[in-house]
Protein backbone atom coordinates (compact mmCIF):
# COMPACT_ATOMS: atom_id res chain seq x y z
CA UNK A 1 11.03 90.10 66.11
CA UNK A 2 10.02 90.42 62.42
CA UNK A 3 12.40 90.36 59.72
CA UNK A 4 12.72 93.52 58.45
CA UNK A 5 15.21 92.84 55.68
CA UNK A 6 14.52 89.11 54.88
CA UNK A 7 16.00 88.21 51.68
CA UNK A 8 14.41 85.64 50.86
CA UNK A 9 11.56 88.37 49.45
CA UNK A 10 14.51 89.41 47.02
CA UNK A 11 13.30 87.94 43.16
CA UNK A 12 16.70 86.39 42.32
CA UNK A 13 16.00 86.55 38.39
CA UNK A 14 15.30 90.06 38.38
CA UNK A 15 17.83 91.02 41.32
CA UNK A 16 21.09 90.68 38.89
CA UNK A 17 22.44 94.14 37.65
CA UNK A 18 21.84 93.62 33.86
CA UNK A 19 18.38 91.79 34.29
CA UNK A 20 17.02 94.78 36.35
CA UNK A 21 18.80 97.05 33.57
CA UNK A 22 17.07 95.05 30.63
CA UNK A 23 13.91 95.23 32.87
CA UNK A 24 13.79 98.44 33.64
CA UNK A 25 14.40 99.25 29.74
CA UNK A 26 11.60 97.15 28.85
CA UNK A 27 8.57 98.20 31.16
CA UNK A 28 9.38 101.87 29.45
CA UNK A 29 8.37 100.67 25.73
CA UNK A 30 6.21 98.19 24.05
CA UNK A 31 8.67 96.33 22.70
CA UNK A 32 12.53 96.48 22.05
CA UNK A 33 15.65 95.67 19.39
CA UNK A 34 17.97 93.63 20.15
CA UNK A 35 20.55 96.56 19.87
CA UNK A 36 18.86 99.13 21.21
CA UNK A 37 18.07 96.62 23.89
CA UNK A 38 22.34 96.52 24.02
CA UNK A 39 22.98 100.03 23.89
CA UNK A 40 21.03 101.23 26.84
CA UNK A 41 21.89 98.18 29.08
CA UNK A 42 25.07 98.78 27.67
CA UNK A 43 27.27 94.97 27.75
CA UNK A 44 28.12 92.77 25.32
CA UNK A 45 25.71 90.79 23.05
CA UNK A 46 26.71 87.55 24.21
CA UNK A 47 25.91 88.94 27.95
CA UNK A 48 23.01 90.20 27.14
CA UNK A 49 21.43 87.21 24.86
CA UNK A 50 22.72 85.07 27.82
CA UNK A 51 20.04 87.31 30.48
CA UNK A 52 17.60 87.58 27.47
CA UNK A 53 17.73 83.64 28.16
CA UNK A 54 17.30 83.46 31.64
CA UNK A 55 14.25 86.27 32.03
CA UNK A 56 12.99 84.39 29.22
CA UNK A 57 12.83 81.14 30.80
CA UNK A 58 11.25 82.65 33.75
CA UNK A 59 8.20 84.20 31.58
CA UNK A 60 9.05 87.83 32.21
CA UNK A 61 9.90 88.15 28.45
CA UNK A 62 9.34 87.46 25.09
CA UNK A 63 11.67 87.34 22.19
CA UNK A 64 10.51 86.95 18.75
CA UNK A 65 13.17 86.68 16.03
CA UNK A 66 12.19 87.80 12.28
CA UNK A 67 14.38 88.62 8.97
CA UNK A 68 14.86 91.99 7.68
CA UNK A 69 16.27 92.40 4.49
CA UNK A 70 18.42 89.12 4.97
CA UNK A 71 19.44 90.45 8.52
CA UNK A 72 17.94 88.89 11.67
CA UNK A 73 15.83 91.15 13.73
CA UNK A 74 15.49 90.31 17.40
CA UNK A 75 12.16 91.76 19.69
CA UNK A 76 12.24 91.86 23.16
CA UNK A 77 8.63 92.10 24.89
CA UNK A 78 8.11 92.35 28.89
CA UNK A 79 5.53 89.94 30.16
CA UNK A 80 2.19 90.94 32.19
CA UNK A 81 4.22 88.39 34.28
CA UNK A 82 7.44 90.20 33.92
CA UNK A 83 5.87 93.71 34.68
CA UNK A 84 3.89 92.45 37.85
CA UNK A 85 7.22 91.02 39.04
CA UNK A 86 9.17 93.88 38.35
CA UNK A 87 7.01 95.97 40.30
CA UNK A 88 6.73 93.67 43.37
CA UNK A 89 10.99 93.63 43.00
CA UNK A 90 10.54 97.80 43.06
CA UNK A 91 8.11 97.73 45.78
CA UNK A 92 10.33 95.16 48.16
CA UNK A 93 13.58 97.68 47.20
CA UNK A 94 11.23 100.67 48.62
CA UNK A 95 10.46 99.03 51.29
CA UNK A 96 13.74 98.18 52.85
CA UNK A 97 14.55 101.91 51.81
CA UNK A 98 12.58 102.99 53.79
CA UNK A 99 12.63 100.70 56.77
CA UNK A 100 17.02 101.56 56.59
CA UNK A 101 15.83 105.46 56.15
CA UNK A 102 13.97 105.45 59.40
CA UNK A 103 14.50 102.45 61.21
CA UNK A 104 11.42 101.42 61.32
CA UNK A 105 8.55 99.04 60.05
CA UNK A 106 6.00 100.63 57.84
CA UNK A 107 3.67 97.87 59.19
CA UNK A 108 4.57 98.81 62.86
């Protein structure tokens, strides 16, 4: 019997709510503020620094930090890494779509 719906194919860094939010903002643009970033994820900064952090970690972004006018300016970058591993995540969520839509394996 195959596994149709084995989760172990589920990425766990990209699989939490606000990561696939901050993802999902991120393959849409070249590059990202820090509160634009927070407005269309929409949760707090600390939550959101706190991902940043983790997706960071895991080489599916970049963050580079500069100073504007005495103000610190925050960029947020998605990976080749990040964007190959976003779409494998999208591709796996399709795929058990579609094998709970019709009950069956697309490999069958």
């Amino acid at each position: 019997m195959t596994k149709n719906f084995d989760h172990h194919k589920i990425d766990e860094i990209i699989h939490s709510r606000i990561r696939l939010s901050i993802m999902a903002a991120l393959a849409t643009v070249d590059v990202m503020d820090f509160l634009t970033l927070l407005d269309e994820v929409n949760t707090t900064k600390g939550n959101l620094s706190v991902h940043l952090s983790k997706l960071e970690e895991n080489g599916y972004i970049v963050t580079e930090k500069k100073f504007v006018k005495k103000k610190t300016l925050t960029l947020c970058k998605i990976t080749p890494e990040g964007i190959t591993a976003f779409h494998e995540y999208l591709n796996m969520v399709e795929e058990f779509a579609r094998k709970a839509a019709t009950g069956k394996d697309s490999n069958q």
